[in-house]
PDB file of N, CA and C in Angstrom:
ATOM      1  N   UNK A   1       0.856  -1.185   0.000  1.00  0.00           N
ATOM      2  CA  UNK A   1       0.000   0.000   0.000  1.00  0.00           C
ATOM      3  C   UNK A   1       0.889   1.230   0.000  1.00  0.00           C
ATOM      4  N   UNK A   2       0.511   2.272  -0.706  1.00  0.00           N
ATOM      5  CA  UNK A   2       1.241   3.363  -0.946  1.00  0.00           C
ATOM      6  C   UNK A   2       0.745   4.311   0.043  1.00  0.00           C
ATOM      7  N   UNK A   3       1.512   4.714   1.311  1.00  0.00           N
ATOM      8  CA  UNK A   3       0.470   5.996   2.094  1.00  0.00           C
ATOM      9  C   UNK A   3       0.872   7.395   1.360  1.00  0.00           C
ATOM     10  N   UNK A   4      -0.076   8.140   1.162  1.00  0.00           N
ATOM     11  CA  UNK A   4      -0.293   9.147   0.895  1.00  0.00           C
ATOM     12  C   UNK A   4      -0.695  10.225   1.841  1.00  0.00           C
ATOM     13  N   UNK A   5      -0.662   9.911   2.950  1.00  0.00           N
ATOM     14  CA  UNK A   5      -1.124  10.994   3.942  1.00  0.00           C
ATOM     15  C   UNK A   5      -0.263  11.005   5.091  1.00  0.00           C
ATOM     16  N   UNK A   6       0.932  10.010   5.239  1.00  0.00           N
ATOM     17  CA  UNK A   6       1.703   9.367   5.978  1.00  0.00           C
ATOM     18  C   UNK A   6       2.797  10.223   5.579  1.00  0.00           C
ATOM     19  N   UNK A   7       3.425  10.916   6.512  1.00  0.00           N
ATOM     20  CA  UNK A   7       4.974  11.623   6.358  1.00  0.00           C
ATOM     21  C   UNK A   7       6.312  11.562   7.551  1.00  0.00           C
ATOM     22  N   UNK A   8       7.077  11.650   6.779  1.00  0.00           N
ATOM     23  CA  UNK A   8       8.483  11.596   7.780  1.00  0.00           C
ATOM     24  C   UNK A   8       9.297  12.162   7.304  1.00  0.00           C
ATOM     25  N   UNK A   9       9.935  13.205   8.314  1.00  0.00           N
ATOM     26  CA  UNK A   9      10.591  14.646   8.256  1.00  0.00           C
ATOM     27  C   UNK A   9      11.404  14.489   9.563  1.00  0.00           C
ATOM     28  N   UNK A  10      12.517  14.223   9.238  1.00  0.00           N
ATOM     29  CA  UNK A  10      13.927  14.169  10.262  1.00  0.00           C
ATOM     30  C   UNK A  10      13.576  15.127  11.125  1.00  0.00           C
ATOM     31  N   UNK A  11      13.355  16.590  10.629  1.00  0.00           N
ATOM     32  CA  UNK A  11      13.475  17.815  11.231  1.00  0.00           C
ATOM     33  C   UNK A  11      12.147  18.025  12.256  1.00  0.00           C
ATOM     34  N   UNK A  12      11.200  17.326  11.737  1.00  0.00           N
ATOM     35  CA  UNK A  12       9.722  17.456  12.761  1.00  0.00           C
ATOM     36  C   UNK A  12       9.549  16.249  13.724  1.00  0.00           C
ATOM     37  N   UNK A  13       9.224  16.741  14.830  1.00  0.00           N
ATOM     38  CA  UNK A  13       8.649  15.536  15.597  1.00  0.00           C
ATOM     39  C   UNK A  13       9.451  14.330  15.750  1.00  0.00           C
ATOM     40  N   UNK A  14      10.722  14.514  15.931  1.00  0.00           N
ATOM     41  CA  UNK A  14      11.903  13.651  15.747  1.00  0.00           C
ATOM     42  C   UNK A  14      12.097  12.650  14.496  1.00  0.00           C
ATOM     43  N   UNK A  15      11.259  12.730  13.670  1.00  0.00           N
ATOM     44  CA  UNK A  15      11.579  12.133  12.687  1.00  0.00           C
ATOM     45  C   UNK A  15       9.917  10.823  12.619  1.00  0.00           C
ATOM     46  N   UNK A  16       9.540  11.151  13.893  1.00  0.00           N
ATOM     47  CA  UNK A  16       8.273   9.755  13.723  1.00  0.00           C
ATOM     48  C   UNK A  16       7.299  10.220  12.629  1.00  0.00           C
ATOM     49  N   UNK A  17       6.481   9.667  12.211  1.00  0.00           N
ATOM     50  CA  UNK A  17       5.716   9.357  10.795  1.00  0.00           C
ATOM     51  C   UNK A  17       4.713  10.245  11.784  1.00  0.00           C
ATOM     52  N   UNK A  18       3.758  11.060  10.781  1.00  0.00           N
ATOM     53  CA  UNK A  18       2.738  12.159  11.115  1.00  0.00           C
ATOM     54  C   UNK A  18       2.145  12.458  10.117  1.00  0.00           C
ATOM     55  N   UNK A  19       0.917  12.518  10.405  1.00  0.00           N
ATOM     56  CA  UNK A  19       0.073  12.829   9.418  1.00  0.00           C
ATOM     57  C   UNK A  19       0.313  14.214   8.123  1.00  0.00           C
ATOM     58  N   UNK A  20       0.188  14.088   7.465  1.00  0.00           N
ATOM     59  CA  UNK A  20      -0.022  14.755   6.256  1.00  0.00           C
ATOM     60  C   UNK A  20       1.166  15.968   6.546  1.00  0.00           C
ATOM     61  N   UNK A  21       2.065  15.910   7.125  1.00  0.00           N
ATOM     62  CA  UNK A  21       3.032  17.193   7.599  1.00  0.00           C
ATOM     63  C   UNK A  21       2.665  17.812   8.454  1.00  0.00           C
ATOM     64  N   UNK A  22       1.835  17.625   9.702  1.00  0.00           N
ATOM     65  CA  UNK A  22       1.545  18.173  10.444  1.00  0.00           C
ATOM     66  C   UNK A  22       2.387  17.815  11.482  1.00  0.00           C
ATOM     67  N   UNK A  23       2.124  18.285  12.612  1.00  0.00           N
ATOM     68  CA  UNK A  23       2.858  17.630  14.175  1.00  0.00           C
ATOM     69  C   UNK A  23       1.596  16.959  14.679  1.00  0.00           C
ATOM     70  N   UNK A  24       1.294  16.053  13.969  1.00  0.00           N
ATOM     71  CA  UNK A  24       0.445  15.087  14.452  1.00  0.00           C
ATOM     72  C   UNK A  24       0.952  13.787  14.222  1.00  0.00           C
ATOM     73  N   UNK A  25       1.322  13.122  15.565  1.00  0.00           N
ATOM     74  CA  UNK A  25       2.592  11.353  15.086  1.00  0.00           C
ATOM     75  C   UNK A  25       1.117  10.522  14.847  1.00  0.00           C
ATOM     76  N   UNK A  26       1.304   9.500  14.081  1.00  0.00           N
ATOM     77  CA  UNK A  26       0.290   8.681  13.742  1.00  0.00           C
ATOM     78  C   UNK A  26       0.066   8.040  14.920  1.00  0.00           C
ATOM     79  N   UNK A  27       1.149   7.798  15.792  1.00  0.00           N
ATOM     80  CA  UNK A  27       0.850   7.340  17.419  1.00  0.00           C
ATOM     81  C   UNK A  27       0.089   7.621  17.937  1.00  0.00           C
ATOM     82  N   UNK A  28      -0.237   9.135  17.946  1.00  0.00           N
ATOM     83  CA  UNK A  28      -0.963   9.878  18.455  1.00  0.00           C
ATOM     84  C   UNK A  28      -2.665   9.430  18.134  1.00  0.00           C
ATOM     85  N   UNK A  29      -3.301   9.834  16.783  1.00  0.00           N
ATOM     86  CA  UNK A  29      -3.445   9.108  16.147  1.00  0.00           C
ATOM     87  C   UNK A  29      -4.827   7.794  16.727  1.00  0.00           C
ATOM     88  N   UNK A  30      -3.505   6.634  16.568  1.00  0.00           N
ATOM     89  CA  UNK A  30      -4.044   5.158  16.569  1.00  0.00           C
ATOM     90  C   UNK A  30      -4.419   4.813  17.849  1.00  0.00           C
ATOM     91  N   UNK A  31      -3.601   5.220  18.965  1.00  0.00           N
ATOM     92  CA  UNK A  31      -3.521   5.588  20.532  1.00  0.00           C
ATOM     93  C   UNK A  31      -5.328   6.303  20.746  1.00  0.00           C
ATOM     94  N   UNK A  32      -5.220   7.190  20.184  1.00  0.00           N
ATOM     95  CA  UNK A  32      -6.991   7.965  20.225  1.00  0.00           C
ATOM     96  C   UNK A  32      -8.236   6.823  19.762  1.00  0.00           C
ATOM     97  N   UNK A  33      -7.928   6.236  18.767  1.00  0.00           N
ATOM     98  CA  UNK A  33      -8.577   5.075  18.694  1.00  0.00           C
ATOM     99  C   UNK A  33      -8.520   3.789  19.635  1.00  0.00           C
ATOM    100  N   UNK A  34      -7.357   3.327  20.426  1.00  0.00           N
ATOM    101  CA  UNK A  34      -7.503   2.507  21.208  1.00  0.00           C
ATOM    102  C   UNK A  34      -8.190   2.608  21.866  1.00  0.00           C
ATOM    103  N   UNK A  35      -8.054   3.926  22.787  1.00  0.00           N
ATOM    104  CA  UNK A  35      -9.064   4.440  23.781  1.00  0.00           C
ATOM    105  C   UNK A  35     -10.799   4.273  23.778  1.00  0.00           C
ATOM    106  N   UNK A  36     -11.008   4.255  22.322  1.00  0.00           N
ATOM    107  CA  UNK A  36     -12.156   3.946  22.058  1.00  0.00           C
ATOM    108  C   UNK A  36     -12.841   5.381  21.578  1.00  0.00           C
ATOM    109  N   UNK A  37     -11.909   6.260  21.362  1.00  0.00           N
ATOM    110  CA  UNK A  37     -12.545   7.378  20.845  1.00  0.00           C
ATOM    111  C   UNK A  37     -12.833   7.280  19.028  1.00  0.00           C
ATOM    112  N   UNK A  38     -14.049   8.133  18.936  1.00  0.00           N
ATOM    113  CA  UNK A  38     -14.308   7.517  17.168  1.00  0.00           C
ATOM    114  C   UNK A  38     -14.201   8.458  16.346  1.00  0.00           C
ATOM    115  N   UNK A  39     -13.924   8.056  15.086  1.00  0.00           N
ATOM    116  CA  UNK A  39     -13.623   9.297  14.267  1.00  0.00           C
ATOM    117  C   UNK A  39     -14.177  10.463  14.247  1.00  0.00           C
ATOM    118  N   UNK A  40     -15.579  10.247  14.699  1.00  0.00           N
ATOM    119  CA  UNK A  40     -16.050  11.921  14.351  1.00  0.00           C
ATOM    120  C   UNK A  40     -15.372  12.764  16.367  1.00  0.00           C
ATOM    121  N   UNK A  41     -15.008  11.842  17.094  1.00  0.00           N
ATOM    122  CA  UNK A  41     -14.327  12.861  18.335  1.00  0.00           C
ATOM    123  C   UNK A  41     -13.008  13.152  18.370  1.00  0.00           C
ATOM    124  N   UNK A  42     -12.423  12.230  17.292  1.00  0.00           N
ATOM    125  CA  UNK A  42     -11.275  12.658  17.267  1.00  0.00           C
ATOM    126  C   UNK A  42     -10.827  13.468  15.921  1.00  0.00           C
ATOM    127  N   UNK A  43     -11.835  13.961  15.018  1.00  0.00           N
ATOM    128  CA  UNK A  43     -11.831  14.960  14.031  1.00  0.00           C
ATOM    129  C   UNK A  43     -12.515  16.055  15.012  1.00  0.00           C
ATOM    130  N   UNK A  44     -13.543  15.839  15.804  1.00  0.00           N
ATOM    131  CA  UNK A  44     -13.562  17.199  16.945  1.00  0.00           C
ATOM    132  C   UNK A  44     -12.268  18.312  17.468  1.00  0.00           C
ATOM    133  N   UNK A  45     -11.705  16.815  17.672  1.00  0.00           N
ATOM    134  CA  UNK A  45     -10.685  17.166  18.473  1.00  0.00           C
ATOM    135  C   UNK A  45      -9.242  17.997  18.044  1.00  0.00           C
ATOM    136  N   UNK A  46      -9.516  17.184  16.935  1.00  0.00           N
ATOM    137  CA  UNK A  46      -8.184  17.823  15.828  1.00  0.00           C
ATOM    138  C   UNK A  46      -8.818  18.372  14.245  1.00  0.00           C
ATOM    139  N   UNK A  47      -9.808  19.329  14.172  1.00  0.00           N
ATOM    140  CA  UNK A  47     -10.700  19.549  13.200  1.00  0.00           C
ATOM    141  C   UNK A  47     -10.098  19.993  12.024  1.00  0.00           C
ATOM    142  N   UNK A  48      -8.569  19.841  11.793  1.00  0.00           N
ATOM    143  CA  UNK A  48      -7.713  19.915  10.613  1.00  0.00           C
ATOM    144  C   UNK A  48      -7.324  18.626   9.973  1.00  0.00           C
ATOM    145  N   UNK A  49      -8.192  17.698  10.816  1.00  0.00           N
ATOM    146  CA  UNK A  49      -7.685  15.951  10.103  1.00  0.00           C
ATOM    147  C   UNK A  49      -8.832  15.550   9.294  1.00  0.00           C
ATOM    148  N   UNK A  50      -8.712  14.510   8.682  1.00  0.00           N
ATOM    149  CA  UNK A  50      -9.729  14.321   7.840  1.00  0.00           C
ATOM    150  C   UNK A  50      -9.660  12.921   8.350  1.00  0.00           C
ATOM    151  N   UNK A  51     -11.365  12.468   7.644  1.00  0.00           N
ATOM    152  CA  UNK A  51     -11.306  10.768   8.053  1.00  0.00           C
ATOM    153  C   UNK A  51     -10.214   9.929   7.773  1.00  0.00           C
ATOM    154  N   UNK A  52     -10.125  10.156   6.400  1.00  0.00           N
ATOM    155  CA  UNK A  52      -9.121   9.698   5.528  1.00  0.00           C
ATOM    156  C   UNK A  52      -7.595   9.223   6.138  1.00  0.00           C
ATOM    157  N   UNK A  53      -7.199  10.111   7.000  1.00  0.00           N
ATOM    158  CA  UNK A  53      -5.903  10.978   7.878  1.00  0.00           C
ATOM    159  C   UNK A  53      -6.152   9.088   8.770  1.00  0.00           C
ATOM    160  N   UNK A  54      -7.392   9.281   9.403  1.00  0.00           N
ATOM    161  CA  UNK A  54      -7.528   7.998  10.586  1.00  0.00           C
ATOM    162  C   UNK A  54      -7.062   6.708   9.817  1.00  0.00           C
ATOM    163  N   UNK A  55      -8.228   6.600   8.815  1.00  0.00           N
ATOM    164  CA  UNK A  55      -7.996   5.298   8.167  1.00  0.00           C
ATOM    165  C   UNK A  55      -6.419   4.851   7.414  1.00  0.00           C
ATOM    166  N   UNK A  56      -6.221   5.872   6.749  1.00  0.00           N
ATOM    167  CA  UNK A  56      -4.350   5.699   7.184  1.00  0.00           C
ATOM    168  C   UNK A  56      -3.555   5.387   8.267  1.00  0.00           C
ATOM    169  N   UNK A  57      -3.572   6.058   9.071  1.00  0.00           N
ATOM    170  CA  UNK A  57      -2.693   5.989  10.079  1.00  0.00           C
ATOM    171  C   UNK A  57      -3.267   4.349  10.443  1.00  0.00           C
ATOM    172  N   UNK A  58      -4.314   3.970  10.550  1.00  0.00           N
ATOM    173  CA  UNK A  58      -4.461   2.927  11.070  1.00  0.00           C
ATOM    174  C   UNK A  58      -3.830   1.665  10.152  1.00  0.00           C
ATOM    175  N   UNK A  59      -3.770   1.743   8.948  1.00  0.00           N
ATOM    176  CA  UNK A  59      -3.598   1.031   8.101  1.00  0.00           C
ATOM    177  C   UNK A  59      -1.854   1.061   8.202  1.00  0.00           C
ATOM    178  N   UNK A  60      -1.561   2.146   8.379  1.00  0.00           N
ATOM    179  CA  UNK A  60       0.040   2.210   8.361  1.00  0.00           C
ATOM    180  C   UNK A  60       0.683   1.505   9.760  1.00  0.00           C
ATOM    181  N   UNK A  61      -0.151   1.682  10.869  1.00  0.00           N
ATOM    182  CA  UNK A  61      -0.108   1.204  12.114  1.00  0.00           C
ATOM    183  C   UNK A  61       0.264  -0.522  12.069  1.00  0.00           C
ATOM    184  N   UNK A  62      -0.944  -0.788  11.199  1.00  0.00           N
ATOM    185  CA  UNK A  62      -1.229  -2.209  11.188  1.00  0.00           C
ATOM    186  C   UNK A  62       0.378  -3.225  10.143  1.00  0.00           C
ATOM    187  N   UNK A  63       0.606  -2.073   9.604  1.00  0.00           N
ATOM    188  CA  UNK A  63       1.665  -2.842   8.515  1.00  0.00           C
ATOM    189  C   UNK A  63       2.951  -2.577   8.728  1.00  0.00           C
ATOM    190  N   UNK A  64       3.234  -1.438   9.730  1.00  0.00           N
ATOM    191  CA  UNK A  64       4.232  -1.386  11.072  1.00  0.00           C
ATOM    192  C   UNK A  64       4.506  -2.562  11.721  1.00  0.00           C
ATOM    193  N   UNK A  65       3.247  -3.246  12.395  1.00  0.00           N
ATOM    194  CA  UNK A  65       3.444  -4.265  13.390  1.00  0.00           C
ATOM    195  C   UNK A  65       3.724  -5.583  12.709  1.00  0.00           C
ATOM    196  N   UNK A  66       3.020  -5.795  11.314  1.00  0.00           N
ATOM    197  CA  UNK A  66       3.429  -6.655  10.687  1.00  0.00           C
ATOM    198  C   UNK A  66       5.049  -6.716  10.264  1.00  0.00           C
ATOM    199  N   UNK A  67       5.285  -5.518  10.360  1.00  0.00           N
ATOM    200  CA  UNK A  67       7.066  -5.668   9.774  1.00  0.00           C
ATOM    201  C   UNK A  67       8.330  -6.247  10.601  1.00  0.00           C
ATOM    202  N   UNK A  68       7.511  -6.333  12.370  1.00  0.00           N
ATOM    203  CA  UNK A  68       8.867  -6.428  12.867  1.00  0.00           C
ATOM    204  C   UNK A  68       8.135  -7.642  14.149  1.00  0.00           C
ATOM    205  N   UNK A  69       8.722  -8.611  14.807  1.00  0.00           N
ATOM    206  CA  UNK A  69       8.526  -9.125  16.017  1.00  0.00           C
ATOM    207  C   UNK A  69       8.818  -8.270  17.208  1.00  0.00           C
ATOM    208  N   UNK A  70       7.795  -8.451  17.519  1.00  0.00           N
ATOM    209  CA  UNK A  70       7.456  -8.095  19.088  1.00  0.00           C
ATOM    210  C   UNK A  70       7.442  -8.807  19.966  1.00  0.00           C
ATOM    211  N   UNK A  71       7.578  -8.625  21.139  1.00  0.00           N
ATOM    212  CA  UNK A  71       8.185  -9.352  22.260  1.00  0.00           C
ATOM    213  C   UNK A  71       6.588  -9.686  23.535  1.00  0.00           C
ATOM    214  N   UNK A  72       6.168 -10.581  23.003  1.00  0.00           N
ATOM    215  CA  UNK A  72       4.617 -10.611  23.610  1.00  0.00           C
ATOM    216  C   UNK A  72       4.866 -12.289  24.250  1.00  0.00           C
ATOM    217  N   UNK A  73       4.127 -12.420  25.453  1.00  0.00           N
ATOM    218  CA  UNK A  73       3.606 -13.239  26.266  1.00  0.00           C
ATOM    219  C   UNK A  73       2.788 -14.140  26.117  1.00  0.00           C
ATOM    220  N   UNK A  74       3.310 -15.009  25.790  1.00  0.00           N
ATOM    221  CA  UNK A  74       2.166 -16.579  25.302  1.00  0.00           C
ATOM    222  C   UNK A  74       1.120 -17.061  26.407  1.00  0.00           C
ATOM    223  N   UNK A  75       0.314 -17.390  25.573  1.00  0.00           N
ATOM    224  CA  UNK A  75      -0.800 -17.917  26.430  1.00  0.00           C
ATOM    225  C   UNK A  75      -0.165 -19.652  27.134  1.00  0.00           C
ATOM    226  N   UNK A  76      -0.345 -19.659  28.445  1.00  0.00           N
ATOM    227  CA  UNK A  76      -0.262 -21.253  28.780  1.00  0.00           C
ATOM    228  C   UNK A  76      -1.204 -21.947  28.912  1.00  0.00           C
TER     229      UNK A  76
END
């Protein structure tokens, strides 16, 4: 998948991936969704993002975690 709304800029925000050039980290972001907050409170919240902005970040989120092992706790 090609992100298009997904950016990384050494000089901003230490370099973490943020939406569309903003100082918004996609962490930020996907984190607002864990919580259980939903797109239309977290376009409240940040009323310069677009849906679009979410469904990226989430998608970029998801293909992040796919790229690397993580260090998680097996079920016994």
């Amino acid at each position: 998948m090609k992100y298009t709304r997904i950016t990384v800029n050494p000089n901003q925000m230490g370099g973490l991936p943020c939406i569309r050039g903003m100082r918004v980290p996609v962490a930020t972001v996907v984190s607002m969704v864990a919580e259980g907050m939903s797109k239309e409170e977290i376009l409240k919240e940040y009323p310069y993002l677009e849906a679009e902005d979410i469904t990226e970040a989430l998608h970029f989120a998801a293909e992040a975690v796919r790229e690397r092992t993580l260090p998680l706790l097996t079920a016994s």
